[in-house]
C-alpha atoms as a PDB file:
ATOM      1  CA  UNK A   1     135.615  69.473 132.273  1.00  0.00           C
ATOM      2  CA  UNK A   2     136.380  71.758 129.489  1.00  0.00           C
ATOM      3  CA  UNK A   3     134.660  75.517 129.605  1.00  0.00           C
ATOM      4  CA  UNK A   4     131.808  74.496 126.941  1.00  0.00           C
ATOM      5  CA  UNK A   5     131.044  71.197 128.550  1.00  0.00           C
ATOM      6  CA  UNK A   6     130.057  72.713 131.730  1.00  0.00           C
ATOM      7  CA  UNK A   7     128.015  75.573 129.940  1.00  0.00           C
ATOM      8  CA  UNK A   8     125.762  73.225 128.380  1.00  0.00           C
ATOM      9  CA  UNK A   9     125.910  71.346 131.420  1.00  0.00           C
ATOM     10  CA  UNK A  10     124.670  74.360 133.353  1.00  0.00           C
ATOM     11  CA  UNK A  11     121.978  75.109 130.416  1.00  0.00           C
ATOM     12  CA  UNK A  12     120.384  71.608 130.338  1.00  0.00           C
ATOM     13  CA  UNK A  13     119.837  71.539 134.334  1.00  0.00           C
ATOM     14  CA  UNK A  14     118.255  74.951 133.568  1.00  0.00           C
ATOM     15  CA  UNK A  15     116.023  73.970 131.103  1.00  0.00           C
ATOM     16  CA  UNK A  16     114.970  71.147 132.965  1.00  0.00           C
ATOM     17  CA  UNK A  17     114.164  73.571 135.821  1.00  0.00           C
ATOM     18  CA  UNK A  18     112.168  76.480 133.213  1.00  0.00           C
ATOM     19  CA  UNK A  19     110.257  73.170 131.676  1.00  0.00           C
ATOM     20  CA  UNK A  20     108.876  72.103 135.649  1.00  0.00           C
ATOM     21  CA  UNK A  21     108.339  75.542 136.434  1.00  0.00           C
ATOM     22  CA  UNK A  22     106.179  76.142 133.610  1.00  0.00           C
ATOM     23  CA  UNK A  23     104.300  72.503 133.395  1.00  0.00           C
ATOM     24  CA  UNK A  24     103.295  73.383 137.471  1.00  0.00           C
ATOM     25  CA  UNK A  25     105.665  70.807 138.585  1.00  0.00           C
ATOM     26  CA  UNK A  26     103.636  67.197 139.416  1.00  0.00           C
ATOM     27  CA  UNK A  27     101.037  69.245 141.698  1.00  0.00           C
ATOM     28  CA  UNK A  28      99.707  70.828 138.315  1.00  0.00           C
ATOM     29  CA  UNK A  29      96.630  71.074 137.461  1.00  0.00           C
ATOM     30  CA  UNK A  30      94.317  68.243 135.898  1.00  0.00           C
ATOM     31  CA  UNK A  31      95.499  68.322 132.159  1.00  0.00           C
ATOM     32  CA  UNK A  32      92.803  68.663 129.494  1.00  0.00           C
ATOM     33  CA  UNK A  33      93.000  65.272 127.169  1.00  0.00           C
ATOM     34  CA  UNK A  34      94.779  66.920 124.328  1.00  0.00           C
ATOM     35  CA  UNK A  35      96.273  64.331 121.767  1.00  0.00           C
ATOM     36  CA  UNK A  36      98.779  64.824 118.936  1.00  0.00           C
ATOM     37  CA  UNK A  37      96.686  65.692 116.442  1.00  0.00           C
ATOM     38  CA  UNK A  38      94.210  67.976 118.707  1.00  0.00           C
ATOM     39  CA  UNK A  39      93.803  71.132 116.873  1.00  0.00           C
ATOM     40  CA  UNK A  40      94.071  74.392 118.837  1.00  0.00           C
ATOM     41  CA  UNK A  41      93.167  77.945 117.615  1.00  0.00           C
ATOM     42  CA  UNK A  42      93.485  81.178 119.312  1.00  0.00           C
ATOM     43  CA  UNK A  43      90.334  83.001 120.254  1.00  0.00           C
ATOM     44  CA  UNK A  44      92.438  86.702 120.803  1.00  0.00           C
ATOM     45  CA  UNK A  45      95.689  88.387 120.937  1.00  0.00           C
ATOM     46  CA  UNK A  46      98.357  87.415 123.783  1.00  0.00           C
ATOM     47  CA  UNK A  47      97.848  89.202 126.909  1.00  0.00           C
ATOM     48  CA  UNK A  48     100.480  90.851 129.399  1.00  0.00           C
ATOM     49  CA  UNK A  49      99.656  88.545 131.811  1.00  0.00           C
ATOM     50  CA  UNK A  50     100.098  85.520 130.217  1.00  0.00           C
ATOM     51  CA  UNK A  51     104.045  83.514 129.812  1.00  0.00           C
ATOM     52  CA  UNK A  52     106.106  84.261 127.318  1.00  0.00           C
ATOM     53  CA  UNK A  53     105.722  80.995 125.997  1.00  0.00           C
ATOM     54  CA  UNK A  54     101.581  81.013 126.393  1.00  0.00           C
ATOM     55  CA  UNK A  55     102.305  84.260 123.965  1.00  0.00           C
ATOM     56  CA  UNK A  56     103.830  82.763 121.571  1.00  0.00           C
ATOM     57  CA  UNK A  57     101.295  79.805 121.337  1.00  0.00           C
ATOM     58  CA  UNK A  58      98.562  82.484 120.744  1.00  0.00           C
ATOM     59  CA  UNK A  59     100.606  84.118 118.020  1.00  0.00           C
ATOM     60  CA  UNK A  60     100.848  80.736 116.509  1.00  0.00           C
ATOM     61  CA  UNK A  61      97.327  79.382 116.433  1.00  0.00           C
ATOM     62  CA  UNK A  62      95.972  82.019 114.574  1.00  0.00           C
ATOM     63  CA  UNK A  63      95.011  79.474 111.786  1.00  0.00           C
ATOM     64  CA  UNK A  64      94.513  75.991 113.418  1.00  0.00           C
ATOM     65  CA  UNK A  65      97.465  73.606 114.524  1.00  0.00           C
ATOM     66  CA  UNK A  66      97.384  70.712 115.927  1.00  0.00           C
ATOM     67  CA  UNK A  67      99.593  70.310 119.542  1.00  0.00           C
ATOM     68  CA  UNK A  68     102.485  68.254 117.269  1.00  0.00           C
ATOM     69  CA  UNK A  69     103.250  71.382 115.324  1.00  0.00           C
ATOM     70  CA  UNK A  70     102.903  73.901 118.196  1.00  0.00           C
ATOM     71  CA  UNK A  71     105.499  71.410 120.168  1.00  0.00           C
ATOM     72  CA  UNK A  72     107.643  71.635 117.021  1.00  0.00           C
ATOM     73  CA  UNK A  73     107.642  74.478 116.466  1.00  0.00           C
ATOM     74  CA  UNK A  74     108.203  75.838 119.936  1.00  0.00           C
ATOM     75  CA  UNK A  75     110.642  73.118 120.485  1.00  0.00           C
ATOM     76  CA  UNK A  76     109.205  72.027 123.516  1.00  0.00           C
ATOM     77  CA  UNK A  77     108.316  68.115 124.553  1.00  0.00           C
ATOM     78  CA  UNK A  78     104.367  67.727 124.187  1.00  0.00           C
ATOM     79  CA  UNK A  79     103.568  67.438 128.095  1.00  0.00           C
ATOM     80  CA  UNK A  80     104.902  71.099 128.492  1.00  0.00           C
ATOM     81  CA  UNK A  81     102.759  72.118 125.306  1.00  0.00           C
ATOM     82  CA  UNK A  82      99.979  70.258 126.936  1.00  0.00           C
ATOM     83  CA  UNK A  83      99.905  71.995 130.031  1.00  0.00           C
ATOM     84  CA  UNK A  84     100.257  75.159 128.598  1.00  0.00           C
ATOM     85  CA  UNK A  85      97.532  75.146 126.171  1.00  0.00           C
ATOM     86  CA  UNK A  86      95.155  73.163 129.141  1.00  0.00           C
ATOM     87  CA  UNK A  87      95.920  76.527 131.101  1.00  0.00           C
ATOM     88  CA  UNK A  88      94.811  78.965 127.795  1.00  0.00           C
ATOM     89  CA  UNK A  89      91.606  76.589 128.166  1.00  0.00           C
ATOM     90  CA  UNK A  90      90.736  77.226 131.459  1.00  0.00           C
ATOM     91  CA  UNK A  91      91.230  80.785 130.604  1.00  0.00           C
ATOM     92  CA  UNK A  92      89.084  80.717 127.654  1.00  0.00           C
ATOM     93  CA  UNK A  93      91.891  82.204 125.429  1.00  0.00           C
ATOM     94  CA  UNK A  94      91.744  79.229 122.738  1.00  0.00           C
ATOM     95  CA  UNK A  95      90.032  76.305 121.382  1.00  0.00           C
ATOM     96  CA  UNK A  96      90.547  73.055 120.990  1.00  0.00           C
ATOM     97  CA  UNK A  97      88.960  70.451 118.391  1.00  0.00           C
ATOM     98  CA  UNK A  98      89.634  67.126 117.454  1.00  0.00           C
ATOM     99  CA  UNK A  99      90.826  66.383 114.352  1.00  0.00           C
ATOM    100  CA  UNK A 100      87.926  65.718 111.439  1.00  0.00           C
ATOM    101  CA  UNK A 101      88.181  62.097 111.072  1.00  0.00           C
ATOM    102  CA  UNK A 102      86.196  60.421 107.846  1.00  0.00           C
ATOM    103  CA  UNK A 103      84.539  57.118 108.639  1.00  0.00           C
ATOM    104  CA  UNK A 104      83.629  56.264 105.260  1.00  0.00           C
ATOM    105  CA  UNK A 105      85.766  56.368 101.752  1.00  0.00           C
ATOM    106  CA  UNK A 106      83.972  57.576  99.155  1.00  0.00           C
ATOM    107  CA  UNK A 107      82.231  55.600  96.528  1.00  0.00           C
ATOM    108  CA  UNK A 108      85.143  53.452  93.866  1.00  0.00           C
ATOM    109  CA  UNK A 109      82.987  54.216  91.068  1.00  0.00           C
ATOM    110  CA  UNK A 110      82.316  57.409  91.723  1.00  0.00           C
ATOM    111  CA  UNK A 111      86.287  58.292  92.282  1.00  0.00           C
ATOM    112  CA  UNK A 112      86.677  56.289  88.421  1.00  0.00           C
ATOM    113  CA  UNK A 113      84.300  58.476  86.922  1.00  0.00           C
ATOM    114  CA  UNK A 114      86.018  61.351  88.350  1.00  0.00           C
ATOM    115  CA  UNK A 115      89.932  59.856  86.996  1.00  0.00           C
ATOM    116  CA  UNK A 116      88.285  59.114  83.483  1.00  0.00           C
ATOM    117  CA  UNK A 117      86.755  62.673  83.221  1.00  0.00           C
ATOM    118  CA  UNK A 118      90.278  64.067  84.504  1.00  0.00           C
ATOM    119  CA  UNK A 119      91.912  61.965  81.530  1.00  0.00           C
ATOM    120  CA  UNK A 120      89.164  63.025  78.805  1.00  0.00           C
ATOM    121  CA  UNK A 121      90.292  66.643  79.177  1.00  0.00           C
END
């Protein structure tokens, strides 16, 4: 095995490792139900005593996100983000909402008027 193969060798059993540590490993706690499109928004400013990775999820969320773009952007898989944000939760250190969802479209002739106005000016 060449030099590079067994580096990233070496880094991928790592991450696995740093991605169990921080999730609690399968004794974690109960997860809160967070969904892909949950949004989550940071209540105040990282604190020392929270992970590195917690941190940045704080820094992030200062206008909402939803737990899709946090996991994107962190570049971790959505059960780690999930676990970390439950624990900010518990904490009190964000929010969570789900998303705003509309159960009714709005009126046809009401969006036509609305076009044909548009098109008048």
């Amino acid at each position: 095995m060449s030099p590079p193969q067994r580096e990233r060798r070496q880094r991928g059993t790592g991450d696995a490792e740093r991605l169990y540590v921080l999730t609690g490993g399968p004794d974690g706690a109960a997860r809160a139900p967070l969904d892909l499109v949950t949004m989550v928004i940071s209540r105040t400013e990282p604190t020392p005593t929270v992970q590195p990775e917690q941190a940045a999820i704080l820094r992030l969320c200062r206008a909402p996100l939803s737990v899709a773009e946090i996991s994107a952007y962190l570049s971790l898989p959505f059960s780690v983000v999930t676990a970390l944000v439950t624990d900010l939760l518990a904490i009190e250190l964000v929010e969570s909402r789900a998303p705003i969802v509309r159960t009714t479209l709005p009126d046809r002739s009401l969006l036509e008027a609305v076009m044909h106005g548009l098109q008048k000016l």
